[in-house]
Protein backbone atom coordinates (compact mmCIF):
# COMPACT_ATOMS: atom_id res chain seq x y z
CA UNK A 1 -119.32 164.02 5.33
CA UNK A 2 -119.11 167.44 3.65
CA UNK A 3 -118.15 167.84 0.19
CA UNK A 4 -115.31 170.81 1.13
CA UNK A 5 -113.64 169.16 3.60
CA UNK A 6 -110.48 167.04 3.54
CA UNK A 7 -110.88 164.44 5.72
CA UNK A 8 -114.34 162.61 3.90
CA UNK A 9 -113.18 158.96 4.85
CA UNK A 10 -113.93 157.46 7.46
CA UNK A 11 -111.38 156.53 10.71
CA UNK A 12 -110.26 153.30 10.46
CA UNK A 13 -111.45 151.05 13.02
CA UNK A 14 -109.33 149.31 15.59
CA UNK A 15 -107.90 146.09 14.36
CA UNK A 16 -110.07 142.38 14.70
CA UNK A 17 -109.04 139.01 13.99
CA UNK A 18 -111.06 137.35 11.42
CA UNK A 19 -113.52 134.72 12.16
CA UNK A 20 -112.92 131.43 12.25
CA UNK A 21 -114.82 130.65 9.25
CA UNK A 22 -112.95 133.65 7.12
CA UNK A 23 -109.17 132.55 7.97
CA UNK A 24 -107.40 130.94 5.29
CA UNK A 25 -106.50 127.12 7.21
CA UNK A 26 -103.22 126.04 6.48
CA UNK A 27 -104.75 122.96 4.85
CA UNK A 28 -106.55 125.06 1.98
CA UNK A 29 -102.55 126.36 1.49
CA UNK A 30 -101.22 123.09 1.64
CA UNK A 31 -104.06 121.40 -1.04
CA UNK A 32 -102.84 124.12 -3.34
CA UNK A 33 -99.57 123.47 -3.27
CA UNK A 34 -100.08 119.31 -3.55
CA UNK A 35 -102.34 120.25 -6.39
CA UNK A 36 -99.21 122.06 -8.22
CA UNK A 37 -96.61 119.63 -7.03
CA UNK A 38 -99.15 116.83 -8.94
CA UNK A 39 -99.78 118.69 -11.58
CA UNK A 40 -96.26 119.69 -12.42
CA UNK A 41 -94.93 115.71 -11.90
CA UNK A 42 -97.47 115.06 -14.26
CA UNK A 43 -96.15 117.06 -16.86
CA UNK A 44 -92.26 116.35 -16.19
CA UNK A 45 -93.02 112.71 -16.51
CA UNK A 46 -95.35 112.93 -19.70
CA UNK A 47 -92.45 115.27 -20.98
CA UNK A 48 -89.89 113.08 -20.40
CA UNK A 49 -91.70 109.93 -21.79
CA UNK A 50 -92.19 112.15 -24.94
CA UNK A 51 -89.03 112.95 -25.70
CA UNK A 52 -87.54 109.45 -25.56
CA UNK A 53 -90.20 108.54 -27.73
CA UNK A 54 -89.16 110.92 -29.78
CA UNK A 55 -85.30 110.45 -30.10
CA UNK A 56 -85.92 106.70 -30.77
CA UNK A 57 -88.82 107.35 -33.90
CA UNK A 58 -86.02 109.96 -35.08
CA UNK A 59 -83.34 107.09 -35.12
CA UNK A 60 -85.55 104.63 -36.33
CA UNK A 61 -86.30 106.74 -39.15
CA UNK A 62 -82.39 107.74 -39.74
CA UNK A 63 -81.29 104.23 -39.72
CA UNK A 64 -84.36 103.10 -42.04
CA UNK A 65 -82.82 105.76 -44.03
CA UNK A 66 -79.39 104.66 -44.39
CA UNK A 67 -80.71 101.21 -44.97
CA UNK A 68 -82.91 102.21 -48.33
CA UNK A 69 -79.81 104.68 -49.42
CA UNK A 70 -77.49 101.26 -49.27
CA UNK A 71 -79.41 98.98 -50.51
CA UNK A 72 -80.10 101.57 -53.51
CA UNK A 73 -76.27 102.13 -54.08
CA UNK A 74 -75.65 98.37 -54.70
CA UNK A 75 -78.95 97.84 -56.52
């Protein structure tokens, strides 16, 4: 390598598979994915447990509501 010329890189060398041990198994790709699919059920089903949970504490509290507002109206 000389510092004037153009070319200071190296040629690249002719292409080799990877060892067994460095290739990316299609099980490692497949965990992943399992691992998001789990993950993400998780959270739809917490989310939609949540929410129900929610709507029926908000009419609880409505209808508790209109309760104290009528019996306050005829007391």
């Amino acid at each position: 390598m000389t510092y004037g010329s153009v070319s200071a890189v190296a040629p690249p060398r002719a292409y080799q598979p990877l060892a067994t041990e460095e290739r990316c198994p299609v099980f490692q790709l497949l965990a992943c994915n399992l691992a998001c699919l789990a993950i993400a059920g998780l959270y739809y089903a917490w989310r939609d447990v949540h929410t129900h949970r929610r709507k029926r504490e908000r009419l609880n509290d409505r209808v508790a509501y209109m309760l104290w507002v009528a019996a306050n109206r005829t007391a």
